[in-house]
C-alpha atoms as a PDB file:
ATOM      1  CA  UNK A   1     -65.525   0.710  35.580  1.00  0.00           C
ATOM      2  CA  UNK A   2     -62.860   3.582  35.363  1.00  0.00           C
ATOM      3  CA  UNK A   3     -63.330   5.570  32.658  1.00  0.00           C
ATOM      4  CA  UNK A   4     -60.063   5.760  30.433  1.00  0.00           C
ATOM      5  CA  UNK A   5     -58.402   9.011  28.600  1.00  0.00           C
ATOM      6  CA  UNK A   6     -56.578   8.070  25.560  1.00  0.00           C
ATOM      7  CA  UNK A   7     -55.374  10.812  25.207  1.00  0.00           C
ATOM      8  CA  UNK A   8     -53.436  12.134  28.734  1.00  0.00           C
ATOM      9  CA  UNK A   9     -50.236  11.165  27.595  1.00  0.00           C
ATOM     10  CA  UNK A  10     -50.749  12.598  23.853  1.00  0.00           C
ATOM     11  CA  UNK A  11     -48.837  15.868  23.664  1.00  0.00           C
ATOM     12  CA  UNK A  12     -50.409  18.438  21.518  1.00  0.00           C
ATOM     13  CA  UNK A  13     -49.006  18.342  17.933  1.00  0.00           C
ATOM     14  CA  UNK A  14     -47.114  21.280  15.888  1.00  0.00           C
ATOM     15  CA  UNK A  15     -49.165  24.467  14.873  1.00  0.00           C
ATOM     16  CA  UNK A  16     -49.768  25.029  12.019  1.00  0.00           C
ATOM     17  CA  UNK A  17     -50.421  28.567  10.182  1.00  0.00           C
ATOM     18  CA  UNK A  18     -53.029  29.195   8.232  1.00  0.00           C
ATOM     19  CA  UNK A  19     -52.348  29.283   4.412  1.00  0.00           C
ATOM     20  CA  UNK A  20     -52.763  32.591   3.996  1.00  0.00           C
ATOM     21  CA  UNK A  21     -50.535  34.110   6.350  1.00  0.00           C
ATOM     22  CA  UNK A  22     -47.316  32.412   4.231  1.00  0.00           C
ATOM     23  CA  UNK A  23     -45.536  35.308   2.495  1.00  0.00           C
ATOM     24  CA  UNK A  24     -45.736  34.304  -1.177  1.00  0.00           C
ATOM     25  CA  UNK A  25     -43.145  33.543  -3.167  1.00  0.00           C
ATOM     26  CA  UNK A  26     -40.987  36.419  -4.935  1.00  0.00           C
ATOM     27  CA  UNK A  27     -40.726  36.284  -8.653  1.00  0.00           C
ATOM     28  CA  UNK A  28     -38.007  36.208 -11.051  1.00  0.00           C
ATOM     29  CA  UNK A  29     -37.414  39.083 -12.747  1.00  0.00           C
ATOM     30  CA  UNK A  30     -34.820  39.122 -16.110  1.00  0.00           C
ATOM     31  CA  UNK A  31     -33.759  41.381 -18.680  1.00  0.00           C
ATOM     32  CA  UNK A  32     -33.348  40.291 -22.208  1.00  0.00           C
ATOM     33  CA  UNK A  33     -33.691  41.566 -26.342  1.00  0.00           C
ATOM     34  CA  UNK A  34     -36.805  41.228 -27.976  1.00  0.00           C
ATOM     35  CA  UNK A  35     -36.155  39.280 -31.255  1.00  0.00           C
ATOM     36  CA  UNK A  36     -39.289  38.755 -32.432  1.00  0.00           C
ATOM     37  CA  UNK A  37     -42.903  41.097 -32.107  1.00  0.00           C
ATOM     38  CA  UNK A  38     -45.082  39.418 -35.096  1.00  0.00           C
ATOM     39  CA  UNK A  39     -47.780  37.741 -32.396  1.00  0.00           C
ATOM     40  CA  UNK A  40     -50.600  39.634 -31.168  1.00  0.00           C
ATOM     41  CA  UNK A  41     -49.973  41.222 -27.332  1.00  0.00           C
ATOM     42  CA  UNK A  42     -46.987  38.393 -27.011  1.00  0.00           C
ATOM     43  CA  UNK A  43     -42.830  39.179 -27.599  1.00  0.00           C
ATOM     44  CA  UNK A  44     -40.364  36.689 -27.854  1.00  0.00           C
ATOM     45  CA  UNK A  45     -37.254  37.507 -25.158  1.00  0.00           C
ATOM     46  CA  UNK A  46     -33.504  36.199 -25.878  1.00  0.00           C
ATOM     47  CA  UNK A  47     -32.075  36.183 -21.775  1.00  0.00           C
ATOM     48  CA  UNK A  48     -29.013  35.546 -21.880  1.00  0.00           C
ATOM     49  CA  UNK A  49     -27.380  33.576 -18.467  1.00  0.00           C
ATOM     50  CA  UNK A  50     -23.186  33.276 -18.059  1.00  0.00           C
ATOM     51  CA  UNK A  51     -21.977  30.855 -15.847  1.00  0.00           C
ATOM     52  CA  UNK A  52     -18.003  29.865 -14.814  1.00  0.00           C
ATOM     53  CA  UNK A  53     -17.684  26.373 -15.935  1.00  0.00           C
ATOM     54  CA  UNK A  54     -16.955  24.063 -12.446  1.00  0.00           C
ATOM     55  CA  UNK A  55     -13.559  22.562 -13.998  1.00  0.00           C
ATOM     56  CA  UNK A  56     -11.774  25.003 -16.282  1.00  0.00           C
ATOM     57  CA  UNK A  57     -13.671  28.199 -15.118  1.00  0.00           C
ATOM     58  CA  UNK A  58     -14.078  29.554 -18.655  1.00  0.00           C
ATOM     59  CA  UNK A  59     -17.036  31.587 -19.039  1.00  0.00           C
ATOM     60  CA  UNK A  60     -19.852  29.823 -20.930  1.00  0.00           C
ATOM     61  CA  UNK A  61     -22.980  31.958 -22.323  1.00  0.00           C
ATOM     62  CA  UNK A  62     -26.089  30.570 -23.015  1.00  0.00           C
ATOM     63  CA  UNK A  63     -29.096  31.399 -24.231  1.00  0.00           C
ATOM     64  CA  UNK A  64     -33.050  30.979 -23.779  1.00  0.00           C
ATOM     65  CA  UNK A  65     -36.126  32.425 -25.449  1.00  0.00           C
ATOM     66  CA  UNK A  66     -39.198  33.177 -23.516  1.00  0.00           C
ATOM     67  CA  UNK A  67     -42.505  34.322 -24.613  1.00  0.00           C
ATOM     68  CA  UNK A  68     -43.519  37.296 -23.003  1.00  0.00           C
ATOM     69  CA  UNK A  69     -46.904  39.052 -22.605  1.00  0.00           C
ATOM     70  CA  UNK A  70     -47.011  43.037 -23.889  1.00  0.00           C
ATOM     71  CA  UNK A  71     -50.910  43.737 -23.576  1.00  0.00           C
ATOM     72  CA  UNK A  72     -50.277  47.023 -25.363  1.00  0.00           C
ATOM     73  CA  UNK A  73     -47.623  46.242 -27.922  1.00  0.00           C
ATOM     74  CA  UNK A  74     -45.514  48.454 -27.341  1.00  0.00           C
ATOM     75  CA  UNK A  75     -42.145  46.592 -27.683  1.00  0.00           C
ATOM     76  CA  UNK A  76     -40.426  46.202 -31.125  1.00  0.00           C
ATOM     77  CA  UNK A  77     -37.493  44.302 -32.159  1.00  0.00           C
ATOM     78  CA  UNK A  78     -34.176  44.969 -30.463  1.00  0.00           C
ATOM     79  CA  UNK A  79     -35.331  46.848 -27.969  1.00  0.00           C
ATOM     80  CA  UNK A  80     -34.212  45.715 -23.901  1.00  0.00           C
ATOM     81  CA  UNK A  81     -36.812  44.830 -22.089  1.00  0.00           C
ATOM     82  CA  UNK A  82     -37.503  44.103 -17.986  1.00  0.00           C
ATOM     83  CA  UNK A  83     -39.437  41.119 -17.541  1.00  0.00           C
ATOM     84  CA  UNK A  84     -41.265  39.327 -14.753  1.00  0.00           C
ATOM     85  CA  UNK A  85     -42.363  35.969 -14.235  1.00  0.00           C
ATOM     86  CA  UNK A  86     -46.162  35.489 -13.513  1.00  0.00           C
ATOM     87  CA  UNK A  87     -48.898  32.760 -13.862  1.00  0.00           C
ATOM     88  CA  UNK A  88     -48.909  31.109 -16.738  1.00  0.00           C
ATOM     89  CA  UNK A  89     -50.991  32.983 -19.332  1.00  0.00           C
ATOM     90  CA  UNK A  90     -51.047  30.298 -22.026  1.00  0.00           C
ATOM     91  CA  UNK A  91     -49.635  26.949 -23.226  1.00  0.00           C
ATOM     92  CA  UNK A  92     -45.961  28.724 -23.133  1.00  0.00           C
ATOM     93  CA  UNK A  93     -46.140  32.044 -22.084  1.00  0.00           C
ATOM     94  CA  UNK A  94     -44.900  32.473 -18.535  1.00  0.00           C
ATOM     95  CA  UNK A  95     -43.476  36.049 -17.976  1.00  0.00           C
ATOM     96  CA  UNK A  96     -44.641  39.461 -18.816  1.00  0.00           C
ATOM     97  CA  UNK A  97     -43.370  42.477 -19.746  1.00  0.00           C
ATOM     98  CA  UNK A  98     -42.722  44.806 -16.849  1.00  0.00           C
ATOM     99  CA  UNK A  99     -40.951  48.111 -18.988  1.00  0.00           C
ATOM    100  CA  UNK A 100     -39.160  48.878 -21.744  1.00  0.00           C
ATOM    101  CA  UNK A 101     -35.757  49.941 -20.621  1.00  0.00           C
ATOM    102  CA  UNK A 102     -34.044  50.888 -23.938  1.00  0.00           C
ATOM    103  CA  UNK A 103     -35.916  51.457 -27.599  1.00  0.00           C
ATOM    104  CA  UNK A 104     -33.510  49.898 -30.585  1.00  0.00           C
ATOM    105  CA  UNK A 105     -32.289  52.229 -32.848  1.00  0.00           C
END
């Protein structure tokens, strides 16, 4: 009997690249107020985001707090800070501090 090749006809499928040549992902950066310093190596962040609204095109501001880490504690309240977003360092904290760009007054 003839001996049959399943797969002659196959054409070879896509290739793939190994995981680790994928550039990573870049991460967000933002810069926001610190309103709040009383935790131990963590800062709360106000960023503040304006968009156009679709319809009317008025400007609409809104506002989110972050928890940020500051392994040194060196940021106070009010001053503007750069941020960066990172892995996530506890049950809310997401983003560390990258430099303080302004001290309050």
């Amino acid at each position: 009997m003839a001996e049959v090749n399943a797969n002659k006809g196959a054409q070879p499928g896509p290739k793939r690249t190994p995981r680790t040549e994928t550039p990573r992902g870049r991460r967000k950066t933002a810069i926001g107020y610190v309103v709040s310093d009383k935790m131990q190596k963590t800062i709360v962040v106000e960023l503040e985001d304006r968009k156009s609204h679709p319809l009317y095109g008025k400007i609409i501001r809104t506002t989110t707090k972050v928890k940020a880490h500051d392994e040194n504690g060196d940021a106070g309240v009010g001053d503007r800070v750069s941020l960066m977003e990172t892995r996530p360092l506890s049950a809310t904290k997401r983003w560390r501090l990258v430099e303080i760009l302004e001290k309050a007054k």
